[in-house]
Structures are given as structure tokens and as C-alpha cells.
C-alpha atoms as a PDB file:
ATOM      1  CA  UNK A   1       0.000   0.000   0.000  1.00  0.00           C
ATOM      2  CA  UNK A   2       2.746   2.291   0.272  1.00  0.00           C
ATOM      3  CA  UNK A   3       2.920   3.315  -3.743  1.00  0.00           C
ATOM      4  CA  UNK A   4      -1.043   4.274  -3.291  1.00  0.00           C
ATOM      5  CA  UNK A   5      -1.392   7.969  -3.025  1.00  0.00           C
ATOM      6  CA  UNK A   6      -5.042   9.611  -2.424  1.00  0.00           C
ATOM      7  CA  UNK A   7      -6.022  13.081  -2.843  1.00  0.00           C
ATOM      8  CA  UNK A   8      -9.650  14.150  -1.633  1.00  0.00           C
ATOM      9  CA  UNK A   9     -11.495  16.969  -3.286  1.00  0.00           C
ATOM     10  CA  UNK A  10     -14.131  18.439  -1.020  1.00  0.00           C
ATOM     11  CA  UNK A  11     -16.753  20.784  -2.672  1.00  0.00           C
ATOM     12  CA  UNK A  12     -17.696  22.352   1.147  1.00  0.00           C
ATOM     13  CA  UNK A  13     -21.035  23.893  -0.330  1.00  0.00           C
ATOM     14  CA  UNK A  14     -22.354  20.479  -1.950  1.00  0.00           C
ATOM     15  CA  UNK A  15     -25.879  18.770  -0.205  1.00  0.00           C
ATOM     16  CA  UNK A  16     -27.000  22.262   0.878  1.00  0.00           C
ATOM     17  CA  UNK A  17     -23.688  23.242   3.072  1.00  0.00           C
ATOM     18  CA  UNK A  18     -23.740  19.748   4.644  1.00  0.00           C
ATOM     19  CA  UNK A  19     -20.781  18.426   3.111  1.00  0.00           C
ATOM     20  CA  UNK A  20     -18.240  20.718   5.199  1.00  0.00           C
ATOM     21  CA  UNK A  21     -19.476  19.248   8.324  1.00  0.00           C
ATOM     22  CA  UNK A  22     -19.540  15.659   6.807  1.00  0.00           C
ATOM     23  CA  UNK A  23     -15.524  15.801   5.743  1.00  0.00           C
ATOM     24  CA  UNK A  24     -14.710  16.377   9.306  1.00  0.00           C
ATOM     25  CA  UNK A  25     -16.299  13.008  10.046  1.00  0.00           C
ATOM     26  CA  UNK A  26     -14.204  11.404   7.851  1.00  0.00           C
ATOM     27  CA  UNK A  27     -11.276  12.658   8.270  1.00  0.00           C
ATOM     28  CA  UNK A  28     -10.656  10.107  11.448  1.00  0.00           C
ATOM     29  CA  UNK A  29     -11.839   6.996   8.751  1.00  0.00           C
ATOM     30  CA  UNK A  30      -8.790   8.057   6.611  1.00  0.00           C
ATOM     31  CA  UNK A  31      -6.525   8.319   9.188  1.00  0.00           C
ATOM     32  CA  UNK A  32      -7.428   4.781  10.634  1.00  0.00           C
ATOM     33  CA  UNK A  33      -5.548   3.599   6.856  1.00  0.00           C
ATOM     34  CA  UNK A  34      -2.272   3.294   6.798  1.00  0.00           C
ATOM     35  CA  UNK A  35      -1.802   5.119   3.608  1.00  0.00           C
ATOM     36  CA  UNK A  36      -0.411   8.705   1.931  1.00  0.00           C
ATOM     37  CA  UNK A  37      -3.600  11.399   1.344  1.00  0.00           C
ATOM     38  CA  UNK A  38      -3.788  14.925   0.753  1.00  0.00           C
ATOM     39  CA  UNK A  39      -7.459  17.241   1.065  1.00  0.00           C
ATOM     40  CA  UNK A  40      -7.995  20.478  -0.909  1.00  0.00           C
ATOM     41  CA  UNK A  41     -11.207  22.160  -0.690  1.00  0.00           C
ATOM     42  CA  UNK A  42     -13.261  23.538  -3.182  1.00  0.00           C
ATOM     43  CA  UNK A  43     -14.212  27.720  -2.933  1.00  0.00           C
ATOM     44  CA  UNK A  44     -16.092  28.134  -6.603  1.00  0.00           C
ATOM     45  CA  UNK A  45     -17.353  26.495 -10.092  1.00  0.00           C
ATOM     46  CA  UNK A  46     -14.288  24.986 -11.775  1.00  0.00           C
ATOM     47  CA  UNK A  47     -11.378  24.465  -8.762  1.00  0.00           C
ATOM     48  CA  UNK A  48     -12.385  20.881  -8.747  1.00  0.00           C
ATOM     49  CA  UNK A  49     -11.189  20.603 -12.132  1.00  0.00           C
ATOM     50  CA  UNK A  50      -8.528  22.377 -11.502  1.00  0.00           C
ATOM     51  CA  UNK A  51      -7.249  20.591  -8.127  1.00  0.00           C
ATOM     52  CA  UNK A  52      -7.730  17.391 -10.183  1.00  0.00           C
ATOM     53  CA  UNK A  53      -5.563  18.639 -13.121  1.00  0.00           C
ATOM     54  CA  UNK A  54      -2.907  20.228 -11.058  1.00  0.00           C
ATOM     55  CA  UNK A  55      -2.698  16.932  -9.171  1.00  0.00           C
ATOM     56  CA  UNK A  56      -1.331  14.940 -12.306  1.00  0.00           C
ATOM     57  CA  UNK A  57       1.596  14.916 -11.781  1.00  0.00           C
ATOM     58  CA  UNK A  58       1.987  14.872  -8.089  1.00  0.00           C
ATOM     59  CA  UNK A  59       1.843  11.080  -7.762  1.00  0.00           C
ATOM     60  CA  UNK A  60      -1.520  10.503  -7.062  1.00  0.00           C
ATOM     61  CA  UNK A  61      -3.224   6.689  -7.931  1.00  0.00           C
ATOM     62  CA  UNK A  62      -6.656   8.135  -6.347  1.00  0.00           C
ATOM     63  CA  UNK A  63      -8.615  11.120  -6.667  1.00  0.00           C
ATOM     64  CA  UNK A  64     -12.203  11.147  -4.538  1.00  0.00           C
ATOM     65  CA  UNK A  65     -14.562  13.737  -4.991  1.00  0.00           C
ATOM     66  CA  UNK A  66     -16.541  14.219  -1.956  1.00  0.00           C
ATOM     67  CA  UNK A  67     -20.007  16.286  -3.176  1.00  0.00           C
ATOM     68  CA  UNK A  68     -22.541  15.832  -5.731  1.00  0.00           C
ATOM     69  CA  UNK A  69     -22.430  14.933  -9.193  1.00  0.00           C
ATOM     70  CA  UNK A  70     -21.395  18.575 -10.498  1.00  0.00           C
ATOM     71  CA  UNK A  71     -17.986  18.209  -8.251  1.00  0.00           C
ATOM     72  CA  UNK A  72     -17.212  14.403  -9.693  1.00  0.00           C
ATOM     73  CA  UNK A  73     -18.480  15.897 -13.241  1.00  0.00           C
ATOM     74  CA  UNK A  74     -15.477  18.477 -12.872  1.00  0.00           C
ATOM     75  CA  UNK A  75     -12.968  16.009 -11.306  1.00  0.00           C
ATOM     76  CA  UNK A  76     -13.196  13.330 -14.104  1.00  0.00           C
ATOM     77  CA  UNK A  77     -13.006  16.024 -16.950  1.00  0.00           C
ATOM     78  CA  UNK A  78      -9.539  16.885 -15.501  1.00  0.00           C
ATOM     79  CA  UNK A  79      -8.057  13.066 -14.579  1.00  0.00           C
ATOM     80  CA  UNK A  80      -9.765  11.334 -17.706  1.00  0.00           C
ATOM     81  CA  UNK A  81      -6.788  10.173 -20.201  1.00  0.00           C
ATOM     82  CA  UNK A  82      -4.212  10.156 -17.007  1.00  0.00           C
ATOM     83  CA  UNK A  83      -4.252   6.151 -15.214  1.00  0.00           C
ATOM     84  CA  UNK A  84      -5.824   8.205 -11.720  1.00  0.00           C
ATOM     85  CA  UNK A  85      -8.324   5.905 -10.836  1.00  0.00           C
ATOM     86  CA  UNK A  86     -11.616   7.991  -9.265  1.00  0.00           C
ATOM     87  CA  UNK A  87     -13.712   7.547  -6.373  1.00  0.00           C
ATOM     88  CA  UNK A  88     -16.677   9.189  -4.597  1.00  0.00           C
ATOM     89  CA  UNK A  89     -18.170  10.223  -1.314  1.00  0.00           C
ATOM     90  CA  UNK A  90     -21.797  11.146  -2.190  1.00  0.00           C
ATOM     91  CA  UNK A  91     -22.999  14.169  -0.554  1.00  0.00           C
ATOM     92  CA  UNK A  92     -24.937  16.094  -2.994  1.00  0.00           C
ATOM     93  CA  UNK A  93     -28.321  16.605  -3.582  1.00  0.00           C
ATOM     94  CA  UNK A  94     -29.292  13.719  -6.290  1.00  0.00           C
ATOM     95  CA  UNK A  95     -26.298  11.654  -6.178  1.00  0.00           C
ATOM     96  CA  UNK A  96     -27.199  10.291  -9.268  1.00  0.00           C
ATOM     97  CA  UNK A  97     -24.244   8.751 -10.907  1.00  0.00           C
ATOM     98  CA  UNK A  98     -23.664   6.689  -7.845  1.00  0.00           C
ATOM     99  CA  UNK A  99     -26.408   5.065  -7.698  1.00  0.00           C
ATOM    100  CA  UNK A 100     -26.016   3.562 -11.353  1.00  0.00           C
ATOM    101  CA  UNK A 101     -21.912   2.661 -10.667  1.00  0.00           C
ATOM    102  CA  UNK A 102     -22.538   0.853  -7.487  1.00  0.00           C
ATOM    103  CA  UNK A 103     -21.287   3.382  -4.856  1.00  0.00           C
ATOM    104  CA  UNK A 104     -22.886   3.090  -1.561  1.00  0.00           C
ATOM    105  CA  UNK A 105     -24.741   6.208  -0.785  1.00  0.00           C
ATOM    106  CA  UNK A 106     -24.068   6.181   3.011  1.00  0.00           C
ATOM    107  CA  UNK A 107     -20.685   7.812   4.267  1.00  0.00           C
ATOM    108  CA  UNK A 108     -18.663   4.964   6.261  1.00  0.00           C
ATOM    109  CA  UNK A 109     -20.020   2.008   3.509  1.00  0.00           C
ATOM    110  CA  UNK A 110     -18.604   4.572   0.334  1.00  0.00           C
ATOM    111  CA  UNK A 111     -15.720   4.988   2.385  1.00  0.00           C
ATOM    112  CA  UNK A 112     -15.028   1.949   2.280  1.00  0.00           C
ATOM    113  CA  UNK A 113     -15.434   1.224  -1.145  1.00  0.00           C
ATOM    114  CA  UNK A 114     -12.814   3.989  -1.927  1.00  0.00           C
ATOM    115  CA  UNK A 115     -10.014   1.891  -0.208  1.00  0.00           C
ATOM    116  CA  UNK A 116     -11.252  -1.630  -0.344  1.00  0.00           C
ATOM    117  CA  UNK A 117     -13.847  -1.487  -3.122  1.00  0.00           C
ATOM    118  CA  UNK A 118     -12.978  -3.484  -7.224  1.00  0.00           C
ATOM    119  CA  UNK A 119     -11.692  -0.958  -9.455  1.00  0.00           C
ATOM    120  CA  UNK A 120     -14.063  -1.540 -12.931  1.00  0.00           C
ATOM    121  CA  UNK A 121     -14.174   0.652 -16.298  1.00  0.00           C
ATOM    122  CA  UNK A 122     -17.175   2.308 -16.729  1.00  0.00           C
ATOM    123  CA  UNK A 123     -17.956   4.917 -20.214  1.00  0.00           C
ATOM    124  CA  UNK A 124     -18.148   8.059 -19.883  1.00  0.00           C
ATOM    125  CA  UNK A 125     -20.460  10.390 -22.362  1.00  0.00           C
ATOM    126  CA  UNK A 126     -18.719  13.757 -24.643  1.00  0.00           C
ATOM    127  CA  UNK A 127     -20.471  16.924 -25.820  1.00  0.00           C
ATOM    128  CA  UNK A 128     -17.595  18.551 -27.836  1.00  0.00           C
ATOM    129  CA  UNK A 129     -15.117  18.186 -25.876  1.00  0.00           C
ATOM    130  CA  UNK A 130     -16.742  18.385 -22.400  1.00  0.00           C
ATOM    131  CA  UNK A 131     -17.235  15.220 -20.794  1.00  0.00           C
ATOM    132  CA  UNK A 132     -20.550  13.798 -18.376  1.00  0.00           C
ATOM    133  CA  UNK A 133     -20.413  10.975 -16.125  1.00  0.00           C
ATOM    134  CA  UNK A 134     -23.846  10.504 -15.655  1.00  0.00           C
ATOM    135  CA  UNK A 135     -26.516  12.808 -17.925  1.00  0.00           C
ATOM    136  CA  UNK A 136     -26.988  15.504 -20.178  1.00  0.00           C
ATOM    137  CA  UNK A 137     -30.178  17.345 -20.559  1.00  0.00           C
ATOM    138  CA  UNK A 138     -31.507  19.595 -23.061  1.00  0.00           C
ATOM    139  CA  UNK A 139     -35.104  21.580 -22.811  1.00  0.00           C
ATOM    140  CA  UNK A 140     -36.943  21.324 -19.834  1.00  0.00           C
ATOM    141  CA  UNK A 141     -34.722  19.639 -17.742  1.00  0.00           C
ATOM    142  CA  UNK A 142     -32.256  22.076 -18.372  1.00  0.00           C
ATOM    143  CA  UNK A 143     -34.203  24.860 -17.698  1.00  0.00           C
ATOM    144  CA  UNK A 144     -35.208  23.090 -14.505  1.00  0.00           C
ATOM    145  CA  UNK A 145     -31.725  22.623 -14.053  1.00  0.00           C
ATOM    146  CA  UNK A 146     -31.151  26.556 -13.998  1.00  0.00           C
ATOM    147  CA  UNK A 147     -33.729  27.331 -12.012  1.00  0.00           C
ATOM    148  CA  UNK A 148     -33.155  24.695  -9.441  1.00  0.00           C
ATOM    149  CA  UNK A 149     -29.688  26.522  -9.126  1.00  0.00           C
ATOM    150  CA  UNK A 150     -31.714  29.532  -7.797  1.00  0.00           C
ATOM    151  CA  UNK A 151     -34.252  27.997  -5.593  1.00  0.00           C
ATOM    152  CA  UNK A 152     -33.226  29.246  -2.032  1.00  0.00           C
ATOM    153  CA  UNK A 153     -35.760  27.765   0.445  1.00  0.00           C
ATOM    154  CA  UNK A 154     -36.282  24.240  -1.331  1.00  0.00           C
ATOM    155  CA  UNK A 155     -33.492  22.251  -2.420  1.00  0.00           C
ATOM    156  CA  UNK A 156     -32.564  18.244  -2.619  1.00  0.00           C
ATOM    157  CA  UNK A 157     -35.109  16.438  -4.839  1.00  0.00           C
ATOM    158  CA  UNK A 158     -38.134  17.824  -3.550  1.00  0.00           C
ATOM    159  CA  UNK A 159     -36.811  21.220  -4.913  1.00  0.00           C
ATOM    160  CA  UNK A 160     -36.109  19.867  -8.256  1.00  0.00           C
ATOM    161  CA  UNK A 161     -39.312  18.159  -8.574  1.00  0.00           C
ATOM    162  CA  UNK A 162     -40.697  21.938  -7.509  1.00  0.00           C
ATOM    163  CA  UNK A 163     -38.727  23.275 -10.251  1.00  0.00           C
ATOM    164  CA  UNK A 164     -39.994  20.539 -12.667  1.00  0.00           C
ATOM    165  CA  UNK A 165     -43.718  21.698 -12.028  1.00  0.00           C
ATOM    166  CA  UNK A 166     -42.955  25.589 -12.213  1.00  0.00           C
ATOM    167  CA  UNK A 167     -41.289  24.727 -15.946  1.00  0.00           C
ATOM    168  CA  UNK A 168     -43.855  22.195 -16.979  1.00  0.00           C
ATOM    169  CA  UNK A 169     -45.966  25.413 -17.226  1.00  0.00           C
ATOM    170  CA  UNK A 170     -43.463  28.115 -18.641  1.00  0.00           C
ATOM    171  CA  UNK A 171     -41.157  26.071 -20.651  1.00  0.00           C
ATOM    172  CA  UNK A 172     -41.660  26.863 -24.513  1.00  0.00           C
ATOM    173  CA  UNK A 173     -40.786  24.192 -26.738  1.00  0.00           C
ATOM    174  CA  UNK A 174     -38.000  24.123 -29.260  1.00  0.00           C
ATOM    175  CA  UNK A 175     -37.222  22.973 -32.870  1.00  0.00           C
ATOM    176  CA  UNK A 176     -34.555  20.954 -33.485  1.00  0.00           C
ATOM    177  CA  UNK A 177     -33.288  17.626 -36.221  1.00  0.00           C
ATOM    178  CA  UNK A 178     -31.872  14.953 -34.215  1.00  0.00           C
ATOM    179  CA  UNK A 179     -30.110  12.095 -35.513  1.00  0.00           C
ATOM    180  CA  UNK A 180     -28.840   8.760 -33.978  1.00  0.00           C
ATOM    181  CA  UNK A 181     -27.824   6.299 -36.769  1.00  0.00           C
ATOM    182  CA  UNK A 182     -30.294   5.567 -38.988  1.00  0.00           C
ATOM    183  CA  UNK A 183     -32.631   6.946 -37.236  1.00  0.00           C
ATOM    184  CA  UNK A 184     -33.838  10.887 -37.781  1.00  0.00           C
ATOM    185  CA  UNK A 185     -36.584  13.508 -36.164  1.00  0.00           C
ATOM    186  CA  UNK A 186     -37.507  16.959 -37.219  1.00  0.00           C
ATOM    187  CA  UNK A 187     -40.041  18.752 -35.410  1.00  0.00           C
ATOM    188  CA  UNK A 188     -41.089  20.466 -31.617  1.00  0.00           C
ATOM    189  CA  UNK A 189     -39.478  18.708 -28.412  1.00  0.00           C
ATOM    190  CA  UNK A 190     -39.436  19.327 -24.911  1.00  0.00           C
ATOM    191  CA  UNK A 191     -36.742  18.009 -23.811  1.00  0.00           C
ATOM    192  CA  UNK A 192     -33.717  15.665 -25.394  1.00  0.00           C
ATOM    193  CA  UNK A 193     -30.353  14.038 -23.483  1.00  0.00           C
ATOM    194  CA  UNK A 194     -28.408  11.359 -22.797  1.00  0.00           C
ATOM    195  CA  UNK A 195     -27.873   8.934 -20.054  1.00  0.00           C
ATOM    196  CA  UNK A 196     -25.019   7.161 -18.812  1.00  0.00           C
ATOM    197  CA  UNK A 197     -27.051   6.379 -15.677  1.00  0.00           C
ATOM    198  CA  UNK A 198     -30.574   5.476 -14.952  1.00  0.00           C
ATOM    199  CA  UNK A 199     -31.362   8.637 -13.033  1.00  0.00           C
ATOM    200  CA  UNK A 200     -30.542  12.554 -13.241  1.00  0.00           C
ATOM    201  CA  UNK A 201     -32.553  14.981 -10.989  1.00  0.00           C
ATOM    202  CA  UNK A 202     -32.051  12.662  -7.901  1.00  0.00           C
ATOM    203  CA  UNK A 203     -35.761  11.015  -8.438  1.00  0.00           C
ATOM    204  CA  UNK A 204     -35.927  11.121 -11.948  1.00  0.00           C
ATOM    205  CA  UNK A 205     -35.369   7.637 -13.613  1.00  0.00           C
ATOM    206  CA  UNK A 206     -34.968   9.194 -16.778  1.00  0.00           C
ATOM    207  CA  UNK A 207     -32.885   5.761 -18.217  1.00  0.00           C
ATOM    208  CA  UNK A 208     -34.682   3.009 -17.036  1.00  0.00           C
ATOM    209  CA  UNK A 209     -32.236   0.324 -18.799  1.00  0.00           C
ATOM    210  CA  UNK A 210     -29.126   2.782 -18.586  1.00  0.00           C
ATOM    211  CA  UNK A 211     -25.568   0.989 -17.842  1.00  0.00           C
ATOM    212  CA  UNK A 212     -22.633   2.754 -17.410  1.00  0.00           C
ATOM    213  CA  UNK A 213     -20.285   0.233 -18.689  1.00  0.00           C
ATOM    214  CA  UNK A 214     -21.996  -0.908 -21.834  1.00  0.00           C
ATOM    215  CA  UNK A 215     -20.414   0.598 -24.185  1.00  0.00           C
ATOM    216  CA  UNK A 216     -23.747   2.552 -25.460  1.00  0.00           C
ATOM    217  CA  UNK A 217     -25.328   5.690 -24.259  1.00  0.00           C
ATOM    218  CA  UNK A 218     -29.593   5.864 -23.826  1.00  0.00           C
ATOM    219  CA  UNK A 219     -30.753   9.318 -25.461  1.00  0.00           C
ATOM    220  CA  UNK A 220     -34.569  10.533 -25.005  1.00  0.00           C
ATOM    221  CA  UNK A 221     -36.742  12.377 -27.222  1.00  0.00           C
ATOM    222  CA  UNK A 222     -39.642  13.732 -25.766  1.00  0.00           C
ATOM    223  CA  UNK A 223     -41.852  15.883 -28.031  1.00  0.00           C
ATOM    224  CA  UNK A 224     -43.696  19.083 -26.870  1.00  0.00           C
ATOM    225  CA  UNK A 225     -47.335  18.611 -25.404  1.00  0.00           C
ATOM    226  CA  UNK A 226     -49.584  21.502 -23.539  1.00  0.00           C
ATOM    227  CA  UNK A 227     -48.699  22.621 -20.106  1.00  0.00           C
ATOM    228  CA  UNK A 228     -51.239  20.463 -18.129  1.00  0.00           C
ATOM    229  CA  UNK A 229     -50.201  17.211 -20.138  1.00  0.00           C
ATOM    230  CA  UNK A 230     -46.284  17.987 -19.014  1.00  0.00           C
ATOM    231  CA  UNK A 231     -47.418  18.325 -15.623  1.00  0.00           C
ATOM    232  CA  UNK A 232     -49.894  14.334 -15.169  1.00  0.00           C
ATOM    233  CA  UNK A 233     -46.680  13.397 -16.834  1.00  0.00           C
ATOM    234  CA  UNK A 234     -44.352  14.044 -14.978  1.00  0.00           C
ATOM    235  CA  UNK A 235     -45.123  11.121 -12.394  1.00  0.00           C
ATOM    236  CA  UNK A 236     -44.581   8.650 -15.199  1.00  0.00           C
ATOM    237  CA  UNK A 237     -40.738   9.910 -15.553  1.00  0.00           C
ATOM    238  CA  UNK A 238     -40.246   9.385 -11.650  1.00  0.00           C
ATOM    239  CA  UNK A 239     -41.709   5.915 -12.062  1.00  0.00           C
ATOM    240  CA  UNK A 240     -39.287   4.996 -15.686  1.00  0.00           C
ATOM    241  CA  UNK A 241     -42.864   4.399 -16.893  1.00  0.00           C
ATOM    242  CA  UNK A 242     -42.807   6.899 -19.526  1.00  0.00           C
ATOM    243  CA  UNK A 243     -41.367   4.625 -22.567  1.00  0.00           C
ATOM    244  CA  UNK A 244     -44.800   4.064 -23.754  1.00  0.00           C
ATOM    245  CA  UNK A 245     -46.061   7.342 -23.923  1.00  0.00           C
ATOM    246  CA  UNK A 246     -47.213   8.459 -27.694  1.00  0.00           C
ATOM    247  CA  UNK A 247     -44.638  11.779 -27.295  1.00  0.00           C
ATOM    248  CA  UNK A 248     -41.766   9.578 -25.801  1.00  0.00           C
ATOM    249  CA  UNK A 249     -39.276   7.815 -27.965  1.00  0.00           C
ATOM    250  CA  UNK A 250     -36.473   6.071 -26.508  1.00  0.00           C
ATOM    251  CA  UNK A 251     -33.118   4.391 -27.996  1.00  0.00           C
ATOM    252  CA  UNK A 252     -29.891   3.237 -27.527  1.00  0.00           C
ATOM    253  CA  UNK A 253     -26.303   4.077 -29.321  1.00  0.00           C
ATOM    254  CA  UNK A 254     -23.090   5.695 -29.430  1.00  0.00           C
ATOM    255  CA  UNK A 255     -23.547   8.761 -31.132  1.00  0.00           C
ATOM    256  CA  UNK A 256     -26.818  11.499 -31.368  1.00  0.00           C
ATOM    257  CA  UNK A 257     -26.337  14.229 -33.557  1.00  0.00           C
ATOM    258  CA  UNK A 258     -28.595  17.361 -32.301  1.00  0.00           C
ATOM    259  CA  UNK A 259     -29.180  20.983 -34.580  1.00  0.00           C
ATOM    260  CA  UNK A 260     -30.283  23.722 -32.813  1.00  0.00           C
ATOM    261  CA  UNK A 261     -32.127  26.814 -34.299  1.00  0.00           C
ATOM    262  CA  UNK A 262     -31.419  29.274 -31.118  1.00  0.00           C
ATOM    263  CA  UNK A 263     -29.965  28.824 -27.210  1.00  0.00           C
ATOM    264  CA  UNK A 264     -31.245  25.915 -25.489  1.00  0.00           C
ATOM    265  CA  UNK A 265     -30.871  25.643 -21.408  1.00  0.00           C
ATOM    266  CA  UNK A 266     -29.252  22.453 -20.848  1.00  0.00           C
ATOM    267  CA  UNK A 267     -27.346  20.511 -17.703  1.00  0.00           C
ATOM    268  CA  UNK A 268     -24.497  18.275 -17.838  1.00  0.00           C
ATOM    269  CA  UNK A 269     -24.424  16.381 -14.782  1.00  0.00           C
ATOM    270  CA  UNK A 270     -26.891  18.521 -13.038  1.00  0.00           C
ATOM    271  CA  UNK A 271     -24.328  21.661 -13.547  1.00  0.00           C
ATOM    272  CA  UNK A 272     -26.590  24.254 -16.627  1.00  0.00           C
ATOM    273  CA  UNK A 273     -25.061  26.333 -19.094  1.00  0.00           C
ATOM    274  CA  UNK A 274     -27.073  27.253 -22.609  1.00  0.00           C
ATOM    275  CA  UNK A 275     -26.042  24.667 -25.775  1.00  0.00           C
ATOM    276  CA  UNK A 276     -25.846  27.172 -28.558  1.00  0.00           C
ATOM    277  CA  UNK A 277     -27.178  26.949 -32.020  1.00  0.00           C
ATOM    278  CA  UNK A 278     -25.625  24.964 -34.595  1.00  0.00           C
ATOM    279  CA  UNK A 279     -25.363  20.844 -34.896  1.00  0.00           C
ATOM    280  CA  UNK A 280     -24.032  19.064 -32.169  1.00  0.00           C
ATOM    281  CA  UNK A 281     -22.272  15.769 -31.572  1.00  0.00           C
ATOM    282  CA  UNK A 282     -23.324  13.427 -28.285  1.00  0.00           C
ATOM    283  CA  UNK A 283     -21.103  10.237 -28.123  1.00  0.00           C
ATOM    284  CA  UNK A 284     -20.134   7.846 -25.659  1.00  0.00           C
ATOM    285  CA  UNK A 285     -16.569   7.078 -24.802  1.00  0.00           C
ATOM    286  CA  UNK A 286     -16.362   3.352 -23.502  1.00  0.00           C
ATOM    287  CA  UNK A 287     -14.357   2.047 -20.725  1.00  0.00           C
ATOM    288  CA  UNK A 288     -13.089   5.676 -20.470  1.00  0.00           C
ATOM    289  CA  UNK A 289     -12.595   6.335 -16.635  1.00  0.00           C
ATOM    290  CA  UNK A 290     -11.558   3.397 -13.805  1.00  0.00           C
ATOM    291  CA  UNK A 291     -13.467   3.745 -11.023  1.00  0.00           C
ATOM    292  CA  UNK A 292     -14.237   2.583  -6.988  1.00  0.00           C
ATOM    293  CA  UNK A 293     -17.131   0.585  -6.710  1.00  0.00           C
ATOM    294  CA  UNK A 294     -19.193  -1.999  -4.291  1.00  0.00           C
ATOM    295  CA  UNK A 295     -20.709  -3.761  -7.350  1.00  0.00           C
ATOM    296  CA  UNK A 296     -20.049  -7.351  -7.459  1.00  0.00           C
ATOM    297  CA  UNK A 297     -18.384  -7.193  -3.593  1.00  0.00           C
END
């Protein structure tokens, strides 16, 4: 164990503040090991990233985010191509990719699985060249996304399903061609993505038949329908029901191709940011990032 080098990147403001007071308890679990680890903390959008890159060359065979799926989303874009393998401590407020790579979502158990879990390969999904561990969304759930950034008094999953409702009855639709293989769409949707995971939005099992190490991403097209139909919907999405609806179409592959006639609000791991206009390439990148994980323990 003494050539095994850890560094732990804390995102402090993760699960609504609760992740500052959640290191601390950990910190006595890592210094039970017998092995070399270093902590930074996170102040802002993009130092995870940045920690992670920085840390290249500094010996590291471990980098652990400890937050939610935004602070792993930035970690892995700045380790993937480098042989760090990554772990995480969930503490955010969806935890969504863990739940789909087999990482316990209580503290001492994912612990655990950082030091003594089986290191696997799971894919990873690219939008240009941005990568996403778990989801991207574009439509609605982006713009839920954005506004679930600014909801103050109600946050976890019961303030994303809040924000869901609020944009199930503001949300305009938008025109796009979307391609994936042979298959093609032109018309109105309300929301497209891709999954590497079965769930984004913490509740949300967006990808019921998602697998993150399968080589293939699972991309949904759902096309627009009138404010009060979005909203008796929207149940059928938090069930993974909503593959037989008449405006849902769901499929499998490795690449979408998406064109865009204006802005778009859009999430990448639960983090938004607008896609601009113009065609756009989705694609999965198997096997791309080595990763702790309970599954098959």
C-alpha cells in the first residue's frame, strides 16, 4: 500500500452546506488507513477541475470527490486520459451517478469502497469536448436545471421536482433535427439528453435500462405537449414508466447528432449552461474512466 497515493477533493457547499461538516467526520476513517492522502477544498465552479488537473503529476493513484455529481463531473473532466483511478463520497443533492456505478450512498459504507472497493471501467459520455459521467439534458430539464440553481428555500429532490412543475408550465418548446444512426426527427421537443445512468434529478429515472459500462449511451426524445399534459406526466418519468407514452421515444447508441435553431438551457451532470445553435455531436466514450465501486463485492 505504500505506492497508493489519495487526494480528496471536497466541494464544502455540496448537499445544501452539509458536506463541510460531513468531511470532518471522515477525516478520522482516513486516518485509521495506513496510507499517503492529501485534502484540498473547493471555494467556486471549476477548482475541482482544476485541483484534479494540477494533481497529475503529483503522484496521485486516487482522486475522490466528496459532493454531488457537479464536483465528480469536474474532477473526471480533468483526470480522464491520465491512469488516476476515481472515487466518490456522495454528498450532494441527487447523487445520481452513484447510484447507477454501485457506490454506496451512506458515508462509512462509500468509504469503504474507496479503499477496499474493485476498481471496474465504466464509459463516460462527450459533448464537444466536455465530458458527463452521468446525464446531459436539453429543454426542460435544463431549464429546470437553472432554475433549481436559484431555488433558495427548497433544495434536494423535492426542490427539483418543484422546479420541474414551475417549468412544466413556462417552458416553450423548441425545434430541433436529431439524428442517432439511422434513425432521424424533425419537429417540436421538450426536452432531449443522454444517459449514462438510470437517473438525473435525484428522483428522476430518466434511463430506465441505462448501464454505465456498456459501451452505449440511452438518449430521449420527448416531443412538446400543452402545459397540463407535461405536468400528469411528470409522475410517469419518476416511475421509468414513460417509454410508452405516444410523445416519448427512446433508444440506444453511441452517437446522437442534435441541430439547434437558437440557445437551449441544458445541464451536464446537473451543472446548466445554454447549448448554442448549430449541430451538435453526443457520443459515448467506452471504458473511459476506472473507477471505486461496491458492485459485485
Amino acid at each position: 500500500m505504500k505506492d497508493v497515493k489519495y487526494l480528496f477533493i471536497v466541494n464544502p457547499a455540496a448537499g445544501q452546506g452539509r458536506t463541510a461538516g460531513l468531511f470532518d467526520s471522515i477525516i478520522p476513517l482516513l486516518e485509521d488507513r495506513a496510507v499517503a492522502f492529501e485534502c484540498r477544498f473547493t471555494s467556486g465552479q471549476g477548482d475541482a477541475e482544476a485541483f484534479a488537473r494540477d494533481a497529475l503529476p503529483g503522484g496521485f493513484t486516487h482522486i475522490v470527490a466528496v459532493g454531488g455529481d457537479g464536483t465528480s463531473h469536474e474532477v473526471v473532466n480533468g483526470i480522464l486520459g491520465s491512469p488516476i483511478i476515481f472515487g466518490t463520497i456522495p454528498s450532494g443533492s441527487g447523487n445520481d451517478f452513484p447510484k447507477s456505478a454501485g457506490i454506496p450512498l451512506e458515508t462509512a459504507q462509500a468509504v469503504e469502497t474507496v479503499f477496499s472497493g474493485r476498481e471496474r471501467p465504466v464509459d463516460v459520455g462527450k459533448l464537444g469536448d466536455i465530458y458527463f459521467i452521468n446525464g446531459l439534458g436539453i429543454g426542460l430539464d435544463g431549464a429546470v436545471s437553472h432554475r433549481f440553481k436559484k431555488l433558495k428555500r427548497f433544495r434536494g429532490q423535492l426542490g427539483y421536482i418543484l422546479g420541474a412543475v414551475q417549468e412544466a408550465f413556462s417552458f416553450r418548446g423548441f425545434r430541433t433535427e436529431i439524428a442517432i444512426g439511422d434513425w432521424k426527427y424533425s419537429g417540436t421537443l421538450l426536452l432531449t439528453g443522454a444517459s449514462n445512468g438510470v437517473y438525473q434529478g435525484g428522483k428522476f429515472k430518466l434511463a430506465p435500462g441505462a448501464k454505465v459500462d456498456d459501451g452505449l449511451l440511452d438518449f430521449h426524445i420527448i416531443k412538446d405537449m400543452p402545459p397540463l399534459q407535461r405536468l400528469i406526466k411528470i409522475p410517469k418519468v419518476l416511475k421509468g414508466t414513460h417509454s410508452g407514452l405516444a410523445e416519448v421515444e427512446l433508444r440506444t447508441g453511441t452517437r446522437m447528432e442534435i441541430t439547434l435553431e437558437r440557445p437551449e438551457p441544458a445541464h451536464m451532470d446537473g451543472e446548466p449552461f445554454y447549448l448554442d445553435p448549430g449541430t451538435h455531436r453526443i457520443e459515448v466514450v467506452p471504458g473511459a474512466l476506472r473507477i471505486m465501486s461496491a458492485e459485485g463485492l
